[in-house]
C-alpha atoms as a PDB file:
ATOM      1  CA  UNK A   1      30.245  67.732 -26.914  1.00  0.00           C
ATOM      2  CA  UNK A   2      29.511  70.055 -23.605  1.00  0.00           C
ATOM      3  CA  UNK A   3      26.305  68.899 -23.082  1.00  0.00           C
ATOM      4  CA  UNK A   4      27.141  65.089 -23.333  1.00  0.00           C
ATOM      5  CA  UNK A   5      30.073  65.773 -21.110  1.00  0.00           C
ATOM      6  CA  UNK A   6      27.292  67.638 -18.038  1.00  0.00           C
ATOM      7  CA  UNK A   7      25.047  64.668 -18.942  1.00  0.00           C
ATOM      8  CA  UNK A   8      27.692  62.443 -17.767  1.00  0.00           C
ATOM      9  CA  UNK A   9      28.463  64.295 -15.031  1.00  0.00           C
ATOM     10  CA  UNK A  10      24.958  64.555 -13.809  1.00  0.00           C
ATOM     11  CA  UNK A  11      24.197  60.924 -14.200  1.00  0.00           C
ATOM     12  CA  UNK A  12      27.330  60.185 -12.292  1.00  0.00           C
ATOM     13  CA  UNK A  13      26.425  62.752  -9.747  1.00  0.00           C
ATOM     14  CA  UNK A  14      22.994  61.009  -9.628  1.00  0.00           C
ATOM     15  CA  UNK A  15      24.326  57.570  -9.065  1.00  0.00           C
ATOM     16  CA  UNK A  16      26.820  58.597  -5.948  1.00  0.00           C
ATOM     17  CA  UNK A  17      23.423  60.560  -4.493  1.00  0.00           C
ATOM     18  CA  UNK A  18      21.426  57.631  -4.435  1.00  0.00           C
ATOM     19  CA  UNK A  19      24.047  55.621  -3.563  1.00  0.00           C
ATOM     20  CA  UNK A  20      25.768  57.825  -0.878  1.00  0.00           C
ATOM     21  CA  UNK A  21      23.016  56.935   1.920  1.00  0.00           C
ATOM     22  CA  UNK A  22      24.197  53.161   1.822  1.00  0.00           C
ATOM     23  CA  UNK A  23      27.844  52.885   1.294  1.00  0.00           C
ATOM     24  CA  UNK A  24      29.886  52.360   4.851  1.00  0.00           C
ATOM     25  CA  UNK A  25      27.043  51.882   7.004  1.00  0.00           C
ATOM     26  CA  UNK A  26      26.302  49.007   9.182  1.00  0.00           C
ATOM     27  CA  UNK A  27      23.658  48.189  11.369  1.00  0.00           C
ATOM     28  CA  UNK A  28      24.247  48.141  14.890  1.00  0.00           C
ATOM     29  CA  UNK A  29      24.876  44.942  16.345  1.00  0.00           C
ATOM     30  CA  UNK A  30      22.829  44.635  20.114  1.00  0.00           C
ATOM     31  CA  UNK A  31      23.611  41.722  22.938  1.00  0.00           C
ATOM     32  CA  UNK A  32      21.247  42.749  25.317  1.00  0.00           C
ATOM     33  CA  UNK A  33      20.494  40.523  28.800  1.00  0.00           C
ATOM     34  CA  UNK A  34      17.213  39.343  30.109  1.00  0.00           C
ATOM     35  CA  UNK A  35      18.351  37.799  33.879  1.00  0.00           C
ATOM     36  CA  UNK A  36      15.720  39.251  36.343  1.00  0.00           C
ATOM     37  CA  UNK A  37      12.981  41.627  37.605  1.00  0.00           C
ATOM     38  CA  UNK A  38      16.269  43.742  38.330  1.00  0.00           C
ATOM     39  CA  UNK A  39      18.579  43.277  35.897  1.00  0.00           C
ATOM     40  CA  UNK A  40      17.183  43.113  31.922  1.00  0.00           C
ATOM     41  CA  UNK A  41      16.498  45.180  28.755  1.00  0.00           C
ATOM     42  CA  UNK A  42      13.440  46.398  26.268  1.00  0.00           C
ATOM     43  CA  UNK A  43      13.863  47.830  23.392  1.00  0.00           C
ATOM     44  CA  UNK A  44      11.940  51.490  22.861  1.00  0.00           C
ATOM     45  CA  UNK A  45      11.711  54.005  20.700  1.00  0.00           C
ATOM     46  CA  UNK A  46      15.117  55.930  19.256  1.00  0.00           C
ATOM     47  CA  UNK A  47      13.828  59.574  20.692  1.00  0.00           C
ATOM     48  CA  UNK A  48      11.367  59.726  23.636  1.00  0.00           C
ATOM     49  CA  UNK A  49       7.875  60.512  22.404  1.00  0.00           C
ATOM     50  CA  UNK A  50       8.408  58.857  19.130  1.00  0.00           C
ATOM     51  CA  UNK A  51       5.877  56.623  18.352  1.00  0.00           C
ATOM     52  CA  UNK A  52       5.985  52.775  18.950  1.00  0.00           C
ATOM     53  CA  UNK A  53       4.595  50.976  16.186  1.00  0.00           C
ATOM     54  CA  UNK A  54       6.686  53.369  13.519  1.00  0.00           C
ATOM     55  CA  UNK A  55       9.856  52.747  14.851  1.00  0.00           C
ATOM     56  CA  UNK A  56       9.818  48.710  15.006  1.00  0.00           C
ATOM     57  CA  UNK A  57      12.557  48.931  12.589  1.00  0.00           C
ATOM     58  CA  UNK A  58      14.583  50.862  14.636  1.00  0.00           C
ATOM     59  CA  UNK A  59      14.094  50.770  17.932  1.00  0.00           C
ATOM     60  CA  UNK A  60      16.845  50.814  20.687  1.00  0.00           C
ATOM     61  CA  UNK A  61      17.810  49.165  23.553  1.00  0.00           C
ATOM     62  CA  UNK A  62      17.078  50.619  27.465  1.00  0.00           C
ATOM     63  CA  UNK A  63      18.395  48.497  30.180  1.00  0.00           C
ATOM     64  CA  UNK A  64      18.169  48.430  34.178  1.00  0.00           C
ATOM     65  CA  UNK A  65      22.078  49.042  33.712  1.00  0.00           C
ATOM     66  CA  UNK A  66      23.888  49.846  31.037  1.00  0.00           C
ATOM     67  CA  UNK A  67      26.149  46.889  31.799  1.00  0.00           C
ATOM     68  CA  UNK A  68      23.599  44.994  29.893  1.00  0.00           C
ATOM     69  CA  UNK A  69      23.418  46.261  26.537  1.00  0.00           C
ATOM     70  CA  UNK A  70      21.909  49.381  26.017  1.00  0.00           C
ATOM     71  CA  UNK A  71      20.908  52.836  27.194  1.00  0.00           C
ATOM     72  CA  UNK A  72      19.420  53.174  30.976  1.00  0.00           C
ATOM     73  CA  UNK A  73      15.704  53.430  31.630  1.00  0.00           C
ATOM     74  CA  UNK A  74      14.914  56.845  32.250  1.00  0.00           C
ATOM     75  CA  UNK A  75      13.503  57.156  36.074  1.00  0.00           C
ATOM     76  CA  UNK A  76      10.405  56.206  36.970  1.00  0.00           C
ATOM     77  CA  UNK A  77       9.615  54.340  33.454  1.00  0.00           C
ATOM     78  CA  UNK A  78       9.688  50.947  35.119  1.00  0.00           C
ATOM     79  CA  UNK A  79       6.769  50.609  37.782  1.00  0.00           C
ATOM     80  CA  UNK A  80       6.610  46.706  37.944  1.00  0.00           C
ATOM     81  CA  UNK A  81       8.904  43.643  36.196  1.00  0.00           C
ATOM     82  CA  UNK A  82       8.444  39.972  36.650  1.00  0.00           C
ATOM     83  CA  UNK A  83      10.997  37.274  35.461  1.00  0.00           C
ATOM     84  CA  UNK A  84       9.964  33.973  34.350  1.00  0.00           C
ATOM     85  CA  UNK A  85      12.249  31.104  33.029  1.00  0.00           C
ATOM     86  CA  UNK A  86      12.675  27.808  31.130  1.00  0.00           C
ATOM     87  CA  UNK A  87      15.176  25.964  29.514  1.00  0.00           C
ATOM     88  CA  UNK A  88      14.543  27.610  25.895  1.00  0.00           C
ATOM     89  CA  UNK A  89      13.495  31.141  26.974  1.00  0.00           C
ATOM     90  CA  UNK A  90      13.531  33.929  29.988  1.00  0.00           C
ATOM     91  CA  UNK A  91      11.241  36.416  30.226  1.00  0.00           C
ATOM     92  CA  UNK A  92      10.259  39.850  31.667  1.00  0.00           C
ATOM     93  CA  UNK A  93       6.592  41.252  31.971  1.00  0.00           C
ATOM     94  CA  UNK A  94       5.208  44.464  33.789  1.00  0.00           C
ATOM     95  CA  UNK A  95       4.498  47.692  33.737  1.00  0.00           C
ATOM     96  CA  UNK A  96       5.880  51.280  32.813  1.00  0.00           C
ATOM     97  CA  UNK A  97       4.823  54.786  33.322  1.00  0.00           C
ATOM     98  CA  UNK A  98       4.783  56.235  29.406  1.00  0.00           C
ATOM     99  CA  UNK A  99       5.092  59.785  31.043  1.00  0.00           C
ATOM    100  CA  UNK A 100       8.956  59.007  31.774  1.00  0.00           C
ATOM    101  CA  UNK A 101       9.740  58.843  28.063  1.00  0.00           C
ATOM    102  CA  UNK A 102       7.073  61.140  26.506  1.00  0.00           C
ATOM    103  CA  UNK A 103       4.958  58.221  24.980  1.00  0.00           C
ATOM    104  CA  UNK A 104       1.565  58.965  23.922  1.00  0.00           C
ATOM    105  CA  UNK A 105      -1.293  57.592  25.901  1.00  0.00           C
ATOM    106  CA  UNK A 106      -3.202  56.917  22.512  1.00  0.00           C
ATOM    107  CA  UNK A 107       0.068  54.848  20.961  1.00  0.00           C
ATOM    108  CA  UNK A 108      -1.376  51.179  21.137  1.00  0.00           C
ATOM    109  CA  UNK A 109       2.008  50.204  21.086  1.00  0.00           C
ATOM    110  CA  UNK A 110       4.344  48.283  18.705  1.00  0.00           C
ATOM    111  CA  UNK A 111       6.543  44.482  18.433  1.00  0.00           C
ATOM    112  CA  UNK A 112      10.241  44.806  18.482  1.00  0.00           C
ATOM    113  CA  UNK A 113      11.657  41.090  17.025  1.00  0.00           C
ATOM    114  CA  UNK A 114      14.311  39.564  15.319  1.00  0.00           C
ATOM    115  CA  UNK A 115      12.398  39.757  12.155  1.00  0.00           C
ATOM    116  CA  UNK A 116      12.367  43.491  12.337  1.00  0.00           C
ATOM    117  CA  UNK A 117      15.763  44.570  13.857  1.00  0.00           C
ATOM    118  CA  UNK A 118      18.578  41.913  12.964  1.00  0.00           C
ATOM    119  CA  UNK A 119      22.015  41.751  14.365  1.00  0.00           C
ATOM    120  CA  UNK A 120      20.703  41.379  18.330  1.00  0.00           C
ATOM    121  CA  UNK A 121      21.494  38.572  20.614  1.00  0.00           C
ATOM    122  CA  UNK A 122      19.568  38.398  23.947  1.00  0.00           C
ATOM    123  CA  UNK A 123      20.882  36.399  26.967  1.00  0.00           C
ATOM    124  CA  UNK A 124      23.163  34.825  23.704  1.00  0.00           C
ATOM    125  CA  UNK A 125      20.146  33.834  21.610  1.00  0.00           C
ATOM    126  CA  UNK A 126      19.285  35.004  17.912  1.00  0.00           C
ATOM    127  CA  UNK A 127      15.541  35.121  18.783  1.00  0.00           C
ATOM    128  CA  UNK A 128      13.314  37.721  21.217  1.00  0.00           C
ATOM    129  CA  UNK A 129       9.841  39.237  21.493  1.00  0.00           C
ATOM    130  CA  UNK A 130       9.415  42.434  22.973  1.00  0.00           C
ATOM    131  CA  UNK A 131       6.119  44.852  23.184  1.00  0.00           C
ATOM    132  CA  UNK A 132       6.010  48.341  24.812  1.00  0.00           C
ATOM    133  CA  UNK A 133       2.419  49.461  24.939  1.00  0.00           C
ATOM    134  CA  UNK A 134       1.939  53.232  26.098  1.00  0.00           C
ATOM    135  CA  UNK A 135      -1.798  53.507  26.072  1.00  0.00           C
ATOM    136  CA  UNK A 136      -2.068  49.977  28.645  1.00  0.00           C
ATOM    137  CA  UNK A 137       1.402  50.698  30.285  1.00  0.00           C
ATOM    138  CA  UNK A 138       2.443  47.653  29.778  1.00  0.00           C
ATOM    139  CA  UNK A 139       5.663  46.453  28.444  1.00  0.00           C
ATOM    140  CA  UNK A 140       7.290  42.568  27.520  1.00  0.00           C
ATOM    141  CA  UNK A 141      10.148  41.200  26.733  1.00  0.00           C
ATOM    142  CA  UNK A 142      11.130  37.764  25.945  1.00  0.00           C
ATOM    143  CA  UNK A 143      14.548  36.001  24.765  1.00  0.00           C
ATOM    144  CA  UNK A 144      14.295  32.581  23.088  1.00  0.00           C
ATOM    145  CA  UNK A 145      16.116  29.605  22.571  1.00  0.00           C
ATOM    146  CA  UNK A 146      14.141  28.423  19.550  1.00  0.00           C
ATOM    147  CA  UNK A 147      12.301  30.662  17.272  1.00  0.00           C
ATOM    148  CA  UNK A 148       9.080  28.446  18.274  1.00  0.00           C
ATOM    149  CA  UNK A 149       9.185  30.438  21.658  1.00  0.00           C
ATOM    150  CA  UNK A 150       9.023  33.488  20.470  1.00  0.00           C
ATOM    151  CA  UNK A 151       5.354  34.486  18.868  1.00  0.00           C
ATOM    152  CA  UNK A 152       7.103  36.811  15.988  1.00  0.00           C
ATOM    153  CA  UNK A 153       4.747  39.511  14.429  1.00  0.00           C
ATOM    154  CA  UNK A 154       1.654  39.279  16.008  1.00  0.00           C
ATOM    155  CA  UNK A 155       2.228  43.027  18.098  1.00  0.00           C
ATOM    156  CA  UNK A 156      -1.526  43.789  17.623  1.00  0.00           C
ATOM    157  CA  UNK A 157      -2.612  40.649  20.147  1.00  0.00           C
ATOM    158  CA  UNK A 158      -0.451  42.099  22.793  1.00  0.00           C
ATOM    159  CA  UNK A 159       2.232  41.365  25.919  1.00  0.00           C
ATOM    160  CA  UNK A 160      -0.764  39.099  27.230  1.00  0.00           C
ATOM    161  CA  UNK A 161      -1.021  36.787  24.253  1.00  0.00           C
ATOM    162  CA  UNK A 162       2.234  36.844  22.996  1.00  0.00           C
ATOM    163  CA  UNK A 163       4.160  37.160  26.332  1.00  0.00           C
ATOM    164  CA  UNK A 164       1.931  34.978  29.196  1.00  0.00           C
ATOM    165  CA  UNK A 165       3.388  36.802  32.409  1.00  0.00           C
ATOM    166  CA  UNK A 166       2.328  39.033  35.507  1.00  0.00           C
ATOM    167  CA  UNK A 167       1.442  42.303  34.476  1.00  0.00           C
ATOM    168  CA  UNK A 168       0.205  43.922  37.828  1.00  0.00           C
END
C-alpha cells in the first residue's frame, strides 16, 4: 500500500514538473512602429552578444525611442537608416555597428518574422520582415500590409534580397 501511495505521488509530482514551465505564461504581445530613418524599431537578440540566428524565436524589440515599442538602441548601434514607403508596406534599411551590442563579427545573421515570433503588430499590421546581420553590419526591417510583401523565411538570402533598400 506505501509504495502505490509514493508511486502516485511521484507520477503526480512528475506531471506538475512537466507541466509547471507552461501554465500562466503568455507570450509577449509587441506593437512596434516603422515611420522613418529617425523614428522605427528592429528586433535583436534578448542579451547583447547572443547570437542572431538562435534567437529568431525570441528576439526583442530596440527602437530609436522607446515611445515606439520596445527597448532603445544602445549608442552608436545605428550608423545609417533609410525609409522607404508604399501603400501596403514601410520600410527601414542600413547599417549598424555590431560592437554596440556585443554581436559577433562571424554571426551571419538571422530573420525575425511573424512566422517565428507571433503576437507583434508593426505600424498596425500582422506581418514584418526584419534581418540583423553582424558579420555585413547590416540590418532591415520591413512592416507589411499583406503577407505577399513580406519575403517570410528566406534569412539566408539576406536584407538585399529580401528587403530592396539603401544600405550605405
Amino acid at each position: 500500500m506505501k509504495s502505490a501511495i509514493i508511486f502516485a505521488l511521484f507520477v503526480l509530482f512528475a506531471a506538475i514538473c512537466s507541466a509547471a514551465p507552461t501554465v500562466g505564461l503568455t507570450k509577449r504581445a509587441y506593437s512596434i512602429q516603422v515611420k522613418s530613418a529617425s523614428a522605427f524599431c528592429s528586433f535583436m537578440p534578448p542579451k547583447a552578444g547572443d547570437d542572431v540566428g538562435a534567437t529568431e524565436n525570441d528576439g526583442i524589440p530596440f527602437c530609436t525611442s522607446s515611445a515606439l515599442g520596445g527597448k532603445t538602441f544602445p549608442s552608436g548601434f545605428i550608423k545609417s537608416a533609410h525609409y522607404a514607403s508604399t501603400s501596403t508596406y514601410s520600410q527601414v534599411t542600413g547599417r549598424i555597428d555590431r560592437s554596440k551590442y556585443s554581436l559577433k563579427s562571424s554571426d551571419g545573421g538571422g530573420q525575425y518574422d511573424n512566422k517565428d515570433i507571433d503576437n507583434v503588430t508593426c505600424n498596425g499590421y500582422k506581418y514584418f520582415v526584419n534581418l540583423i546581420e553582424p558579420d555585413a553590419n547590416v540590418f532591415c526591417i520591413r512592416c507589411c500590409k499583406n503577407q505577399a510583401d513580406c519575403r517570410l523565411g528566406i534569412s539566408t538570402y539576406g536584407c538585399a534580397r529580401i528587403v530592396p533598400g539603401n544600405y550605405n
